[in-house]
C-alpha atoms as a PDB file:
ATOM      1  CA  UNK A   1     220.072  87.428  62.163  1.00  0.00           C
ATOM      2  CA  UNK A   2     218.413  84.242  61.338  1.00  0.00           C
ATOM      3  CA  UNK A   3     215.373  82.781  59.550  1.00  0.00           C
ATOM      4  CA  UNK A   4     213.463  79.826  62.058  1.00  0.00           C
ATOM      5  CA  UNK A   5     211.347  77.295  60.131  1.00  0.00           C
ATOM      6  CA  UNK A   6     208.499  75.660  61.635  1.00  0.00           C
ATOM      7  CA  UNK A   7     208.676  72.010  60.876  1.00  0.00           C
ATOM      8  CA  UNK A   8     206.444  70.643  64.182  1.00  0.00           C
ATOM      9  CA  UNK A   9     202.781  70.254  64.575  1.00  0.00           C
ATOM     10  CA  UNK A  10     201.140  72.476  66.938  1.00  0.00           C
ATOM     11  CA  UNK A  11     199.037  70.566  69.690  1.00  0.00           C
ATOM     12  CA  UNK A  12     195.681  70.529  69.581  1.00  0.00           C
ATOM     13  CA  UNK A  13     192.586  71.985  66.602  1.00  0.00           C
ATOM     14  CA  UNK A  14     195.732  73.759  65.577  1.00  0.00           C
ATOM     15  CA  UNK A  15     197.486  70.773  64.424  1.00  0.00           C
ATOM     16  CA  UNK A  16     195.105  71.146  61.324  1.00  0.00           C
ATOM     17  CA  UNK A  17     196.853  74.322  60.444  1.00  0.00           C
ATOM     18  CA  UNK A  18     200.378  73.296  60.554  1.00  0.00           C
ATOM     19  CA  UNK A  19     199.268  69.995  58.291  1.00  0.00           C
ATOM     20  CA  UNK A  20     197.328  71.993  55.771  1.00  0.00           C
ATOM     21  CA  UNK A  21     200.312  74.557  55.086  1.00  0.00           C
ATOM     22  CA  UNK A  22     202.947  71.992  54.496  1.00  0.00           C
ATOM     23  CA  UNK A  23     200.686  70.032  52.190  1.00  0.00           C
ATOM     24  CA  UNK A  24     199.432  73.023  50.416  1.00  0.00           C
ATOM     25  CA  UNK A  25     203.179  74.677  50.672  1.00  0.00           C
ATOM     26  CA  UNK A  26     204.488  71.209  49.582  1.00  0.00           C
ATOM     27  CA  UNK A  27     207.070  70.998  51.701  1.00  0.00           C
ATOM     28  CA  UNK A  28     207.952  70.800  55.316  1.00  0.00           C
ATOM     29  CA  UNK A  29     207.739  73.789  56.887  1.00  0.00           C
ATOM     30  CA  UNK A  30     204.038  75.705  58.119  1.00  0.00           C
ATOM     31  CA  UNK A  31     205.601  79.211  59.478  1.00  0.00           C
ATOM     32  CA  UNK A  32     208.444  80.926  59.744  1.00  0.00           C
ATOM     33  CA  UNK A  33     210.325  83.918  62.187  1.00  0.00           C
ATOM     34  CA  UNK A  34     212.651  86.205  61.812  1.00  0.00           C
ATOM     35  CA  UNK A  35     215.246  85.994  64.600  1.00  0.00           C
ATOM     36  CA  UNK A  36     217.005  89.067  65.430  1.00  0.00           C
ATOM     37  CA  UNK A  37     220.601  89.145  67.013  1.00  0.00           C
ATOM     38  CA  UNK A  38     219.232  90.369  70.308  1.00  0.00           C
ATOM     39  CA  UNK A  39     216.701  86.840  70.442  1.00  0.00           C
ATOM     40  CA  UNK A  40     213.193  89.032  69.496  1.00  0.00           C
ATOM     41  CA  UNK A  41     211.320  87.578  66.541  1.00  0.00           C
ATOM     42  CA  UNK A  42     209.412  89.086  64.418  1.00  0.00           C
ATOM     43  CA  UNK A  43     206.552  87.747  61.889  1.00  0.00           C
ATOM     44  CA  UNK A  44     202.773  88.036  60.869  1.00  0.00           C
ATOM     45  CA  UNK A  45     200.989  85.213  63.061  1.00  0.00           C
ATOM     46  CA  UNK A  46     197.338  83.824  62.278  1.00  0.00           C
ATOM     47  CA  UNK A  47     196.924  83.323  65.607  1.00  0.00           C
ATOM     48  CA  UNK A  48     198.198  86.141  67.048  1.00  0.00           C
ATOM     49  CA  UNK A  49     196.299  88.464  64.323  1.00  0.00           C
ATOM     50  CA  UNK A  50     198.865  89.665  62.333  1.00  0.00           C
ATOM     51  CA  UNK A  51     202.354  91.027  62.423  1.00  0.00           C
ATOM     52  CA  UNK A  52     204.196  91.585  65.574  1.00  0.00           C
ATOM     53  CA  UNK A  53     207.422  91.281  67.549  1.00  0.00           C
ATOM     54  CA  UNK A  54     207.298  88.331  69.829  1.00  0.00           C
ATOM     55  CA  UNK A  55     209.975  86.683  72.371  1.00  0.00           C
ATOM     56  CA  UNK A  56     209.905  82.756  71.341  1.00  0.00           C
ATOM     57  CA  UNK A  57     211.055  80.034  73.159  1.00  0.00           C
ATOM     58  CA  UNK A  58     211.763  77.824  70.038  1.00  0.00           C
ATOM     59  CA  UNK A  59     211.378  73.954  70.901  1.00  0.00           C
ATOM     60  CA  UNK A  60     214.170  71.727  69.771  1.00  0.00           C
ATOM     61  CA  UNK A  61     213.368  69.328  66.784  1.00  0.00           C
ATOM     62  CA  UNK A  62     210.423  71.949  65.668  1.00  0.00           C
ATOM     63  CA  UNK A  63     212.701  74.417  64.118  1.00  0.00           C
ATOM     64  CA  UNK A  64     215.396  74.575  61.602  1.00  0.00           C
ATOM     65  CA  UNK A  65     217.182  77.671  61.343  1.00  0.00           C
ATOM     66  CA  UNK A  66     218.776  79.654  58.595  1.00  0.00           C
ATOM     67  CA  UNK A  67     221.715  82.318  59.028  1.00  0.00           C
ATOM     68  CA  UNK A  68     221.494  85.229  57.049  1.00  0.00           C
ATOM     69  CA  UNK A  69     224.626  87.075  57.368  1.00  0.00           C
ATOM     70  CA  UNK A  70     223.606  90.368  57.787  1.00  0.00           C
ATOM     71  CA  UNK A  71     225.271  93.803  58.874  1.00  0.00           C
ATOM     72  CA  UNK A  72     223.903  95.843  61.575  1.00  0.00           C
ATOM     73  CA  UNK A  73     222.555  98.357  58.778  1.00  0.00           C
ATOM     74  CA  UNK A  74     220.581  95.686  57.645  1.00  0.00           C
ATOM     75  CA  UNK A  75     219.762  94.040  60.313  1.00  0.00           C
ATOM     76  CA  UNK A  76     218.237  97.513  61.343  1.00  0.00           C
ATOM     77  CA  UNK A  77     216.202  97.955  57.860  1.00  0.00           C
ATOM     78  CA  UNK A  78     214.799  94.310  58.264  1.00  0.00           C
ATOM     79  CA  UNK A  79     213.398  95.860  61.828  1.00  0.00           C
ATOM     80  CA  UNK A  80     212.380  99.102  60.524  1.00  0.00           C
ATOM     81  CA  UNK A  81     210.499  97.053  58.101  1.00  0.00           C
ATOM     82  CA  UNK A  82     208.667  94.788  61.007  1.00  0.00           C
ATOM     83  CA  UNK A  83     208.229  98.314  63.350  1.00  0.00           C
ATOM     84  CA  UNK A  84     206.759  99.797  60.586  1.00  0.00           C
ATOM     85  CA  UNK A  85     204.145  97.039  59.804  1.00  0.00           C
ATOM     86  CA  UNK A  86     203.531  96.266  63.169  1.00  0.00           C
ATOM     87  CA  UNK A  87     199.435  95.722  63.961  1.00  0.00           C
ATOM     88  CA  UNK A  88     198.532  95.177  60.123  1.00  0.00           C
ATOM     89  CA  UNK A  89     196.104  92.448  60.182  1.00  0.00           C
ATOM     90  CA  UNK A  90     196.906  88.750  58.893  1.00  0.00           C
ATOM     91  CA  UNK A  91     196.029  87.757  55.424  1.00  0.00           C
ATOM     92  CA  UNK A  92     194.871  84.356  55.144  1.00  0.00           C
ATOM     93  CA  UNK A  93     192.949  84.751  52.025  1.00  0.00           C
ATOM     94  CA  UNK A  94     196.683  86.364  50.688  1.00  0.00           C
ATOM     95  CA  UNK A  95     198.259  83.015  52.237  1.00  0.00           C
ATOM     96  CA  UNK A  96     195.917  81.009  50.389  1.00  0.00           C
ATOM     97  CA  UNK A  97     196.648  82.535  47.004  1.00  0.00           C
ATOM     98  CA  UNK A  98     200.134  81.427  47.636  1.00  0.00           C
ATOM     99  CA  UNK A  99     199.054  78.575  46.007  1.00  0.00           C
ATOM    100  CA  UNK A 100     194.984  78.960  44.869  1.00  0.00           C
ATOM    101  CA  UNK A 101     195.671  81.685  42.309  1.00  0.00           C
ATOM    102  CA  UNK A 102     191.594  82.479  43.044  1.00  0.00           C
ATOM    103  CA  UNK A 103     192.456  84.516  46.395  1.00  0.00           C
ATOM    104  CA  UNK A 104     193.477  88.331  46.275  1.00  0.00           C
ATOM    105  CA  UNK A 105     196.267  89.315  47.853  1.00  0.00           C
ATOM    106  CA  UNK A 106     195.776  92.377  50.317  1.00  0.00           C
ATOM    107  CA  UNK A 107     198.461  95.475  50.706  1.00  0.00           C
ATOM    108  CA  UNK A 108     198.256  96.137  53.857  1.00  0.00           C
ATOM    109  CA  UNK A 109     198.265  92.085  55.624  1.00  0.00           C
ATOM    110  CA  UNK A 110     200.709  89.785  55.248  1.00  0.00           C
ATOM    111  CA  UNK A 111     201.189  86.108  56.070  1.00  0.00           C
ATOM    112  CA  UNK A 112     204.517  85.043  57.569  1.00  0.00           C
ATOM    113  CA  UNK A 113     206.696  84.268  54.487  1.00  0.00           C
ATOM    114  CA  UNK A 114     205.460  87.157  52.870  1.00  0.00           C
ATOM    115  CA  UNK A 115     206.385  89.129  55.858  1.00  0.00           C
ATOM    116  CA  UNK A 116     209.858  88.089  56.469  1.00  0.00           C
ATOM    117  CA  UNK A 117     210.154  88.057  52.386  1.00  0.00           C
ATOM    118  CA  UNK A 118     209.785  91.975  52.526  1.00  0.00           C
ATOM    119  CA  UNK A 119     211.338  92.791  55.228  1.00  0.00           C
ATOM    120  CA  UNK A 120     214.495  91.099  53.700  1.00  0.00           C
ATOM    121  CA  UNK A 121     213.797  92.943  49.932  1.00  0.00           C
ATOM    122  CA  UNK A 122     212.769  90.329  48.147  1.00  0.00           C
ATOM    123  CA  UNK A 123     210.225  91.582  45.293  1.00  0.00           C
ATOM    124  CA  UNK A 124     207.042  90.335  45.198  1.00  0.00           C
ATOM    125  CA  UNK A 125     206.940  88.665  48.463  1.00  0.00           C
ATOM    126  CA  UNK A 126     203.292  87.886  48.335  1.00  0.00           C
ATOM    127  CA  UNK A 127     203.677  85.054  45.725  1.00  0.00           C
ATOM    128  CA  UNK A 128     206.317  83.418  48.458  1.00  0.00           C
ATOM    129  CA  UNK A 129     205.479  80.412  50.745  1.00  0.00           C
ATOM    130  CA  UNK A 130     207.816  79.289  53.930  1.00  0.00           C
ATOM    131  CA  UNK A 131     209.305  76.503  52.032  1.00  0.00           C
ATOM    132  CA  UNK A 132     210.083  78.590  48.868  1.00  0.00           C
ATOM    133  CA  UNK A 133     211.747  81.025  51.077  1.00  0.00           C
ATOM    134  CA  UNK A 134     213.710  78.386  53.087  1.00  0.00           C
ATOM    135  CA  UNK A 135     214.877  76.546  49.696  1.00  0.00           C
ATOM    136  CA  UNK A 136     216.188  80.404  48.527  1.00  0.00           C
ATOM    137  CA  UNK A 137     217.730  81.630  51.770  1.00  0.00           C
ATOM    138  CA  UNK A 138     219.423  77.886  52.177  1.00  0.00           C
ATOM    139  CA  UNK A 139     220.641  78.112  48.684  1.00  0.00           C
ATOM    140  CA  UNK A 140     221.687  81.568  49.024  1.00  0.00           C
ATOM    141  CA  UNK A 141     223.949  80.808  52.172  1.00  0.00           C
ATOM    142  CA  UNK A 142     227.486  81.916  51.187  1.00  0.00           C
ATOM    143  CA  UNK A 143     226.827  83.722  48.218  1.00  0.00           C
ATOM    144  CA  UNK A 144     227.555  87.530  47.978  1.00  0.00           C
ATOM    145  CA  UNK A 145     225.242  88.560  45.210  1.00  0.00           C
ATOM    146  CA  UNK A 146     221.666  87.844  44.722  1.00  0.00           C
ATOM    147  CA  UNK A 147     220.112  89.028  41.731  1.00  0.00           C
ATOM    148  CA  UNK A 148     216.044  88.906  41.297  1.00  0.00           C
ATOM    149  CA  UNK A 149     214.633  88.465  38.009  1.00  0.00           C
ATOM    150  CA  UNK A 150     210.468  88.525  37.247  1.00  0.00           C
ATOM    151  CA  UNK A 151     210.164  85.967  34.479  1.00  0.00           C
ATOM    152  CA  UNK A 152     207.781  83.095  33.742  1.00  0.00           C
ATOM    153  CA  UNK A 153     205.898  80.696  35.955  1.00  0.00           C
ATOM    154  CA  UNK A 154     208.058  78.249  37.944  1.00  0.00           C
ATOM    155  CA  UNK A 155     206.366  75.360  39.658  1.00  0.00           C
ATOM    156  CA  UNK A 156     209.596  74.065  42.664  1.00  0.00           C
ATOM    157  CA  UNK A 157     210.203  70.488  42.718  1.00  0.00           C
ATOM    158  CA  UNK A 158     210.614  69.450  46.572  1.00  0.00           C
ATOM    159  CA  UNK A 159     212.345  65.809  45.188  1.00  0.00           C
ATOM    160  CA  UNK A 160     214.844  66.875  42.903  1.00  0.00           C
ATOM    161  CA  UNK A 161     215.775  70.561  44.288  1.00  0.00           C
ATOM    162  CA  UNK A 162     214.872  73.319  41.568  1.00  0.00           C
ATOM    163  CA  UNK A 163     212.386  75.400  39.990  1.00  0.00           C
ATOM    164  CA  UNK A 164     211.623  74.411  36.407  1.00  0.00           C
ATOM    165  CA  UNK A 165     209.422  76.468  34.150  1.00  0.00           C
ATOM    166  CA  UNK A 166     206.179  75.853  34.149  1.00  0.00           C
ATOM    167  CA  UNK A 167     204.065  76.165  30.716  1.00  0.00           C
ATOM    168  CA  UNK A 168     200.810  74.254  31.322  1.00  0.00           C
ATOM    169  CA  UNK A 169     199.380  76.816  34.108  1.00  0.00           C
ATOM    170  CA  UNK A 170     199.338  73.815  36.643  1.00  0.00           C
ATOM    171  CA  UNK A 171     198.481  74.332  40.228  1.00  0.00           C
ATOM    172  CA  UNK A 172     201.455  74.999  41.712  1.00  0.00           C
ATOM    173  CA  UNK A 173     203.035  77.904  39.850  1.00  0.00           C
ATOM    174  CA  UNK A 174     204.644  81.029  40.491  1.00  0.00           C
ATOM    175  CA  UNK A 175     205.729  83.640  38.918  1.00  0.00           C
ATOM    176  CA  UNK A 176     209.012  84.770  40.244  1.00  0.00           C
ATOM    177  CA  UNK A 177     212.182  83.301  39.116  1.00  0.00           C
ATOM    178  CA  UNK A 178     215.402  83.806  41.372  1.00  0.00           C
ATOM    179  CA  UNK A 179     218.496  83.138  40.408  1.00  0.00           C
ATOM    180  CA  UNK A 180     221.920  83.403  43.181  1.00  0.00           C
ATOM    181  CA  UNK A 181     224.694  84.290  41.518  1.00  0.00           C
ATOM    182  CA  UNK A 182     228.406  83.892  43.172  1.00  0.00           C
ATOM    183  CA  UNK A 183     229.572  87.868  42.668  1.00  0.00           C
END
């Protein structure tokens, strides 16, 4: 199983989209998929209205990709997760709040990092943007135990690598500190 990371533009008004997530996401990624061992993907899609399964043909250059080594228990739970959630309705306010604190988050829509962040366990997946999720899955290739702590605001440097603490309230907080830890 794999994590893709959108990294192109799409063509067209939709361009706007992909530009406005990585500069409000601060990084370089506007979407992501889960990739299943079988080639289906699975994700909550603006335009497509929400979460669903999806066969993608994924153009080379536009993606990078992320294994996550996963058993076939797992891999299962992580499509349980996406069967189960199948239809609920996009949340673009919720994908907004990401970063403008001002937005409510919804239970029952999802954006696509919050998605694939549940799906995989990861607590409070709502608070997670695609490039926060592709800076912890890349960090937490080859490690064996991932531990999950809530703690205090983090605000994630793109140029130097890490999440520092954050004490001011600035723009670009969050509240979940994760920490991989070699087992």
């Amino acid at each position: 199983m794999k994590v893709a990371f959108y990294k192109g533009t799409m063509p067209a008004w939709r361009g706007w989209i992909s530009r406005l997530v990585r500069f409000v996401d601060r990084g370089p990624y506007s979407h992501c998929e889960v990739v299943f061992s079988d080639g289906l993907c699975a994700s909550a899609s603006w335009l497509d209205g929400g979460v669903r399964f999806k066969k993608i043909n994924f153009k080379p250059g536009h993606w990078d990709f992320v294994d996550i080594s996963a058993e076939a228990a797992e891999e299962a739970q992580v499509r349980k997760w996406f069967t189960g959630h199948t239809g609920c309705r996009y949340d673009l306010p919720g994908s907004l709040g990401v970063v403008f604190r001002v937005f409510p988050q919804s239970a029952d829509r999802y954006f696509c990092s919050e998605a694939a962040a549940a799906a995989l366990g990861l607590p409070e997946a709502w608070r997670i943007g695609p490039n926060l999720l592709a800076a912890f899955l890349k960090n937490a290739q080859g490690k064996e135990k991932i531990v999950y702590l809530v703690s205090m605001p983090l605000v994630y440097s793109f140029s130097n690598n890490q999440a520092m603490p954050c004490f001011c309230g600035a723009f670009f907080c969050l509240s979940l500190l994760i920490y991989v830890v070699n087992s």
